[in-house]
PDB file of N, CA and C in Angstrom:
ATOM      1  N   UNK A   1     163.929 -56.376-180.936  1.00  0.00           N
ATOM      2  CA  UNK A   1     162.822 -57.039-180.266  1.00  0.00           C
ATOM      3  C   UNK A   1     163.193 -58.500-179.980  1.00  0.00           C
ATOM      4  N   UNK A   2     162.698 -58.795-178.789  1.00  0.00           N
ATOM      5  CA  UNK A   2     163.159 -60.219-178.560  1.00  0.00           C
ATOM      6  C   UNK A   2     162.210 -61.576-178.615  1.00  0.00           C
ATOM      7  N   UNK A   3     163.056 -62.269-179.520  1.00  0.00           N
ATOM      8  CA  UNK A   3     162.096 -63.129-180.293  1.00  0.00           C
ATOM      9  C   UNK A   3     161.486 -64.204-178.746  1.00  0.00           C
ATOM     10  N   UNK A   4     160.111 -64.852-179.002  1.00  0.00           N
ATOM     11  CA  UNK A   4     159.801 -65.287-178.135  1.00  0.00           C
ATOM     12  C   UNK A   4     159.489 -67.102-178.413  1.00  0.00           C
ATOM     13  N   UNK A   5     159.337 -67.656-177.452  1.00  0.00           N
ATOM     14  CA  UNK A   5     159.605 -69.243-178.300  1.00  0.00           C
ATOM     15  C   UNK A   5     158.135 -69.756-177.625  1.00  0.00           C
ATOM     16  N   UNK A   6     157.253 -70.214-178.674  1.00  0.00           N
ATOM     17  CA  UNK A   6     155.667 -70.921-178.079  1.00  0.00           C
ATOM     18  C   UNK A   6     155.832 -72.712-178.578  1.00  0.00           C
ATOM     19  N   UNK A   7     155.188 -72.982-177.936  1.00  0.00           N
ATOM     20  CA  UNK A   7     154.880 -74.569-177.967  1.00  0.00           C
ATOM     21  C   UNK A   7     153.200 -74.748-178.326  1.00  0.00           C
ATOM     22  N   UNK A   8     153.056 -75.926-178.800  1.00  0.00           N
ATOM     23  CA  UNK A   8     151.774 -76.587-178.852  1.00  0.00           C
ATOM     24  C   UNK A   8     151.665 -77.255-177.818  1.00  0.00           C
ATOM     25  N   UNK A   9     150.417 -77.591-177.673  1.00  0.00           N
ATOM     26  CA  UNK A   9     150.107 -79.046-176.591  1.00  0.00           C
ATOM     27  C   UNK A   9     150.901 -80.545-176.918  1.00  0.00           C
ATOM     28  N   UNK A  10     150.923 -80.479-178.240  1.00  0.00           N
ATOM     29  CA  UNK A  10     151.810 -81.738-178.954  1.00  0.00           C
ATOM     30  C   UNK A  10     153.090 -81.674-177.943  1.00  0.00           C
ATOM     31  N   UNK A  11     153.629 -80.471-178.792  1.00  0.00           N
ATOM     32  CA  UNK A  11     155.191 -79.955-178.036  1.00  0.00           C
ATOM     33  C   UNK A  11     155.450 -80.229-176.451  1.00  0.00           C
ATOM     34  N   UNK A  12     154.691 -79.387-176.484  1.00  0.00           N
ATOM     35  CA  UNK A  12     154.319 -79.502-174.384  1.00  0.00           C
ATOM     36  C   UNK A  12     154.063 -80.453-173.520  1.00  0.00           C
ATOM     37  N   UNK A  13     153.184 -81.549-173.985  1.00  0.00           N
ATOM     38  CA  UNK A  13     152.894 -83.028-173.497  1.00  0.00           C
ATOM     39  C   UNK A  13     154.616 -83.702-173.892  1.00  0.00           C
ATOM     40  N   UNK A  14     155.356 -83.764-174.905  1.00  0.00           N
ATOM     41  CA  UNK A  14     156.755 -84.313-175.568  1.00  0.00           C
ATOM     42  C   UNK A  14     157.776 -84.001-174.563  1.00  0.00           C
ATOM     43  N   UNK A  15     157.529 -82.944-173.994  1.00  0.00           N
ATOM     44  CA  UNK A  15     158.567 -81.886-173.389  1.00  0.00           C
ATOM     45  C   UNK A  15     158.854 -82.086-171.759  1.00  0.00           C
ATOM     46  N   UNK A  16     157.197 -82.511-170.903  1.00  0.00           N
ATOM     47  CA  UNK A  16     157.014 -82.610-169.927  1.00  0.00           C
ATOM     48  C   UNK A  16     157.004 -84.273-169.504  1.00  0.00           C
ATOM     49  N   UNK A  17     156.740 -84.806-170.638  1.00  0.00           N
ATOM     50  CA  UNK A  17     156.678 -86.572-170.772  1.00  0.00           C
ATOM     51  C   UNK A  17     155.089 -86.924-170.008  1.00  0.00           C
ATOM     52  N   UNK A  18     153.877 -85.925-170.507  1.00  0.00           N
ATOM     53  CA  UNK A  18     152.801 -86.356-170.176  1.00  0.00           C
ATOM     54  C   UNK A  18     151.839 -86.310-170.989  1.00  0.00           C
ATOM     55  N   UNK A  19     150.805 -86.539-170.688  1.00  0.00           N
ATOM     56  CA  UNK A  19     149.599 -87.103-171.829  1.00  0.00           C
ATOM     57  C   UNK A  19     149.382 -85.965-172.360  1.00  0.00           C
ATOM     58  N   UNK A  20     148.561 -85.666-173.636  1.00  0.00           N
ATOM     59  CA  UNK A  20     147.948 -84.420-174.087  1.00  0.00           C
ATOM     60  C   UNK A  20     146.744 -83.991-173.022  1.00  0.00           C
ATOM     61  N   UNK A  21     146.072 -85.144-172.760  1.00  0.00           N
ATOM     62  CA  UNK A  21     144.641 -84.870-172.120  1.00  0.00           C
ATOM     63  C   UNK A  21     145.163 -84.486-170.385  1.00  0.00           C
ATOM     64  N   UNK A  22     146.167 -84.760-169.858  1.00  0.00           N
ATOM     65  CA  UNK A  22     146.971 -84.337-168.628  1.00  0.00           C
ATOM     66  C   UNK A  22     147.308 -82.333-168.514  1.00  0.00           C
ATOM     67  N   UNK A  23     147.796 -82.201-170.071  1.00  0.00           N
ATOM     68  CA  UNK A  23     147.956 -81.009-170.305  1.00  0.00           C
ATOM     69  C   UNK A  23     146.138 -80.106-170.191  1.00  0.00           C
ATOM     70  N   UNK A  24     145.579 -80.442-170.865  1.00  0.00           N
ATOM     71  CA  UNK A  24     144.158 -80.151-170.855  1.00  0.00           C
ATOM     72  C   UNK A  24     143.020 -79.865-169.804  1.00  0.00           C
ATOM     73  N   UNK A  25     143.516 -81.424-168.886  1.00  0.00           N
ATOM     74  CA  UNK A  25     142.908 -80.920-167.307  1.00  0.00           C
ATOM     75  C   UNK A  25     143.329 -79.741-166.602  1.00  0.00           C
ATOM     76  N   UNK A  26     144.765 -79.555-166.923  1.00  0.00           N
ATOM     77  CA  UNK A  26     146.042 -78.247-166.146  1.00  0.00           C
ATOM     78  C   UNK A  26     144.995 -77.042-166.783  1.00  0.00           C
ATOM     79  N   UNK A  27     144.822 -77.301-167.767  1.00  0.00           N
ATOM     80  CA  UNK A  27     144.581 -75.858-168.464  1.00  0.00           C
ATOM     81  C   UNK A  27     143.331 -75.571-167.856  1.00  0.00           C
ATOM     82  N   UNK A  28     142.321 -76.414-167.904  1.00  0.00           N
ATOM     83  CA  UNK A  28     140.886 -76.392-167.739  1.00  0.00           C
ATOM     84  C   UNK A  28     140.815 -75.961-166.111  1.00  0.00           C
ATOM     85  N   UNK A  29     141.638 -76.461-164.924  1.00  0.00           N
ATOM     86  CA  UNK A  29     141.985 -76.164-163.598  1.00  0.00           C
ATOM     87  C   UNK A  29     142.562 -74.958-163.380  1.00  0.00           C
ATOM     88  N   UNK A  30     143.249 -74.451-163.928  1.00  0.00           N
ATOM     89  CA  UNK A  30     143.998 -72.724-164.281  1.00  0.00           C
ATOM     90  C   UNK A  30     145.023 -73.455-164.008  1.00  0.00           C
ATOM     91  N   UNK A  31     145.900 -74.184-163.474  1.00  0.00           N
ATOM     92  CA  UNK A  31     147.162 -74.737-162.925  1.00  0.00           C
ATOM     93  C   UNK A  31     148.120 -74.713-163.912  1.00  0.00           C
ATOM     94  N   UNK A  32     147.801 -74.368-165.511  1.00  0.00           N
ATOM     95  CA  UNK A  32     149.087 -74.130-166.165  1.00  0.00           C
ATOM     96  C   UNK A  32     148.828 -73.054-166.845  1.00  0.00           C
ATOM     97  N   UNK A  33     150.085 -72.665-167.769  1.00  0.00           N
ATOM     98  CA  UNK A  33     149.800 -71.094-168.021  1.00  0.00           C
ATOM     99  C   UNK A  33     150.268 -71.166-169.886  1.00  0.00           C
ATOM    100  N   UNK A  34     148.783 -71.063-170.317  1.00  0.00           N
ATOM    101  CA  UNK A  34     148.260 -70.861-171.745  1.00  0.00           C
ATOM    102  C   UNK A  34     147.698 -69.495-171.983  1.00  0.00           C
ATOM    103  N   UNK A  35     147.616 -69.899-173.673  1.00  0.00           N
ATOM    104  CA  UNK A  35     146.320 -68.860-174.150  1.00  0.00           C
ATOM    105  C   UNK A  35     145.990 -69.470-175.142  1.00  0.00           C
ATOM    106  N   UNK A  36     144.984 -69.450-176.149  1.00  0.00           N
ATOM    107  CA  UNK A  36     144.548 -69.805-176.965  1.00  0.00           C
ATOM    108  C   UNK A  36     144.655 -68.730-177.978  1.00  0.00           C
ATOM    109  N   UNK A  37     144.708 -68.932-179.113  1.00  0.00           N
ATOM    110  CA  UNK A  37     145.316 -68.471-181.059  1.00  0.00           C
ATOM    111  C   UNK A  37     143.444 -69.379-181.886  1.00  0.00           C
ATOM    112  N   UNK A  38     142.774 -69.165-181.530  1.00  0.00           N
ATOM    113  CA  UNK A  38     141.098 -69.745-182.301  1.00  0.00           C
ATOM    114  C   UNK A  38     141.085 -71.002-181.339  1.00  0.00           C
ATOM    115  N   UNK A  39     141.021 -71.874-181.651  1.00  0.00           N
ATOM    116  CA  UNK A  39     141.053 -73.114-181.219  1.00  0.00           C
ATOM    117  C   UNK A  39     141.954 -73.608-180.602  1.00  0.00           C
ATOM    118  N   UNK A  40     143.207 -73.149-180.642  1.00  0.00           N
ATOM    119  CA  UNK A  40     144.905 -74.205-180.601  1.00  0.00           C
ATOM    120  C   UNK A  40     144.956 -72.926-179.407  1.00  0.00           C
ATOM    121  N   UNK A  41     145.960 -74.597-178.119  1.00  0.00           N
ATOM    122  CA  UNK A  41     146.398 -73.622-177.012  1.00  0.00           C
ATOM    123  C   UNK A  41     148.320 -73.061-177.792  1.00  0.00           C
ATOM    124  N   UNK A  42     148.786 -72.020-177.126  1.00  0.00           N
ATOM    125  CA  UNK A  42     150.014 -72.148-177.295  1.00  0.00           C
ATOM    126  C   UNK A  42     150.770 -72.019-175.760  1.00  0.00           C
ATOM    127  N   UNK A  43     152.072 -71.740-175.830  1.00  0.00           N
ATOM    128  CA  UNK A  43     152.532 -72.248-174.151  1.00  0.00           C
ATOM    129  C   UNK A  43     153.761 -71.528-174.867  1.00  0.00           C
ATOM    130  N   UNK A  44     153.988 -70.224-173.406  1.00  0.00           N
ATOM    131  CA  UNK A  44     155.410 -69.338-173.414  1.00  0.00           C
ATOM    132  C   UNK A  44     156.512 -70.354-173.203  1.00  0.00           C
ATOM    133  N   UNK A  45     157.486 -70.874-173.540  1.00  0.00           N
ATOM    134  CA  UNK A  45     158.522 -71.734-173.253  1.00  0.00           C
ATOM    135  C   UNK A  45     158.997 -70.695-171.468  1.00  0.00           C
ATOM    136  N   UNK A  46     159.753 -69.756-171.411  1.00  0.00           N
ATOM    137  CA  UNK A  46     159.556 -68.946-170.508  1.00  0.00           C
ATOM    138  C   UNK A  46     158.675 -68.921-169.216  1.00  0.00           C
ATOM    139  N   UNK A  47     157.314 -69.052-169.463  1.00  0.00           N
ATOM    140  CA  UNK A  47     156.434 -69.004-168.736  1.00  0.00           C
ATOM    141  C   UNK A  47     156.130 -70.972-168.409  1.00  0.00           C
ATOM    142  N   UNK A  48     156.466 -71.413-168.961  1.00  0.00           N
ATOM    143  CA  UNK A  48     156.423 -72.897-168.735  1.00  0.00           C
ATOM    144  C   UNK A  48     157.684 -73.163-167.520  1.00  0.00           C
ATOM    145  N   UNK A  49     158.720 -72.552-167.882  1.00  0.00           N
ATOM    146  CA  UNK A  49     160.136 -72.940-166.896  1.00  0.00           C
ATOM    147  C   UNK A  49     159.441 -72.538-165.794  1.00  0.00           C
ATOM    148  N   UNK A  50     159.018 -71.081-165.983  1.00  0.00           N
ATOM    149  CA  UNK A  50     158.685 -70.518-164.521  1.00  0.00           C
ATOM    150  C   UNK A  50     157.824 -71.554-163.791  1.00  0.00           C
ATOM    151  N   UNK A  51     156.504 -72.171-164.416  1.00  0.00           N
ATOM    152  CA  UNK A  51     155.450 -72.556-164.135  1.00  0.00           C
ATOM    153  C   UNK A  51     156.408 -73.860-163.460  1.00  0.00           C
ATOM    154  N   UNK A  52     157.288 -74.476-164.009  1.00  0.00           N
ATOM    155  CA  UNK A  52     157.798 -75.977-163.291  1.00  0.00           C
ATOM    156  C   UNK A  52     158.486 -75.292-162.023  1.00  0.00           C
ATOM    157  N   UNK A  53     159.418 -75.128-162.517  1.00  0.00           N
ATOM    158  CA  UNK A  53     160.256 -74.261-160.545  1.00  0.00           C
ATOM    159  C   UNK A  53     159.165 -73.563-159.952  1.00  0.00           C
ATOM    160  N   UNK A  54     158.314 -73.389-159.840  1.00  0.00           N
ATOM    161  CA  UNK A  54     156.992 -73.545-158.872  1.00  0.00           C
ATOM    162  C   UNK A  54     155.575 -74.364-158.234  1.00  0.00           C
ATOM    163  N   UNK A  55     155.944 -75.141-159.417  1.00  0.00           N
ATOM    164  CA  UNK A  55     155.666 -76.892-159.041  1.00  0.00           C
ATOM    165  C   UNK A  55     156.288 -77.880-158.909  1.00  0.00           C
ATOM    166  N   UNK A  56     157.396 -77.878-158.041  1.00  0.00           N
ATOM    167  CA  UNK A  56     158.429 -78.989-157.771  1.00  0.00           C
ATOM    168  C   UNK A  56     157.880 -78.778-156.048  1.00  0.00           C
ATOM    169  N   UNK A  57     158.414 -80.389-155.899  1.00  0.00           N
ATOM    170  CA  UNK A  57     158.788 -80.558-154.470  1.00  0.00           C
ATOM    171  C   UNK A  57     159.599 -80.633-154.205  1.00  0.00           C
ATOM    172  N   UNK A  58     159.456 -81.320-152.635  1.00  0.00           N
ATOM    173  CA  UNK A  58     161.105 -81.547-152.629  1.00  0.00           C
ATOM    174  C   UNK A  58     161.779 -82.738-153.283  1.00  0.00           C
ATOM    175  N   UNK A  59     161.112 -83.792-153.336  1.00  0.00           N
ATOM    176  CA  UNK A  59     161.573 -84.863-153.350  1.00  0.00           C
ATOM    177  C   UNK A  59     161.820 -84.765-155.495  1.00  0.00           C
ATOM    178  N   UNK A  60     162.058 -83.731-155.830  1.00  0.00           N
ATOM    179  CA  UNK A  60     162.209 -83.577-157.256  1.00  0.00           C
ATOM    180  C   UNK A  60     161.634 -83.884-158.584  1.00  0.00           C
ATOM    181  N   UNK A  61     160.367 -83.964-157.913  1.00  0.00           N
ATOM    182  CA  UNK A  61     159.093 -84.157-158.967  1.00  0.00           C
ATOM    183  C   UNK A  61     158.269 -83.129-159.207  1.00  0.00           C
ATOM    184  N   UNK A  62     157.572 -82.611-159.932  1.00  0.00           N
ATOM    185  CA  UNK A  62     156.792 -81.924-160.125  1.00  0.00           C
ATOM    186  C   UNK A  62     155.725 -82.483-159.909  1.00  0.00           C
ATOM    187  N   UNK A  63     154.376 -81.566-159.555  1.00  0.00           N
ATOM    188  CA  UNK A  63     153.207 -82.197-158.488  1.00  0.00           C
ATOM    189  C   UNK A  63     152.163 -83.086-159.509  1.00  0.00           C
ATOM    190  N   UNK A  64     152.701 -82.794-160.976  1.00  0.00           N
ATOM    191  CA  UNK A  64     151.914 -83.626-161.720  1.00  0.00           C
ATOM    192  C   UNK A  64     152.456 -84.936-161.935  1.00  0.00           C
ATOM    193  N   UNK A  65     153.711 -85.183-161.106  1.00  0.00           N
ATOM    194  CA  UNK A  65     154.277 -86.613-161.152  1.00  0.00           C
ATOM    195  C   UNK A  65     155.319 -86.728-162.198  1.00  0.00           C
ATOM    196  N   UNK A  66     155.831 -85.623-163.080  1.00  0.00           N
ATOM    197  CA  UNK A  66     156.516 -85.887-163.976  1.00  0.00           C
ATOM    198  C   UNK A  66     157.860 -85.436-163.446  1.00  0.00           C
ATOM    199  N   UNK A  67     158.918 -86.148-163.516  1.00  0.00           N
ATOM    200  CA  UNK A  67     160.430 -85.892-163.387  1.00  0.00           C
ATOM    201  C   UNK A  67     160.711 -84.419-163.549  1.00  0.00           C
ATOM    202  N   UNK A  68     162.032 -83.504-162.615  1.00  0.00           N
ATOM    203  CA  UNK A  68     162.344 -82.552-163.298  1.00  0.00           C
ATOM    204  C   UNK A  68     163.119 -82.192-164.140  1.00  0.00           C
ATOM    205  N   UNK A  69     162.860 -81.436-165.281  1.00  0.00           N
ATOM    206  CA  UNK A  69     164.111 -81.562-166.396  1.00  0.00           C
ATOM    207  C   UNK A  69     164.593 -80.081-165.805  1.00  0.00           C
ATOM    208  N   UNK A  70     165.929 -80.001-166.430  1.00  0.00           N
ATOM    209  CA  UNK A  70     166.897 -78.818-165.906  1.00  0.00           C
ATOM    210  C   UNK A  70     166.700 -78.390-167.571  1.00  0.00           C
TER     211      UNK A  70
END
């Protein structure tokens, strides 16, 4: 079985170089791709890559303004 890798919002805001409450609006808009565990969001590492190479432009930003990491 193949192990799968989740993030927190902590993680995820660290990762993307944006606010927690930036992450929160995404979620609350459907524009990023969570689920919630009771209270706490978690975030597919997987499903996060996908989610950026479909929010880039051209000019190599992602539409939330944050740099792209490879």
């Amino acid at each position: 079985m193949k192990q799968h890798k989740y993030l927190t919002v902590d993680e995820l805001a660290d990762l993307l170089q944006i606010h927690k409450s930036t992450i929160y609006r995404l979620l609350r808009e459907g524009k990023l791709p969570g689920f919630r565990i009771g209270s706490d969001w978690r975030f597919s590492v997987e499903e996060v890559k996908r989610w950026l190479r479909g929010q880039t432009n051209s000019g190599g930003e992602t539409q939330t303004g944050t740099p792209r990491s490879e």
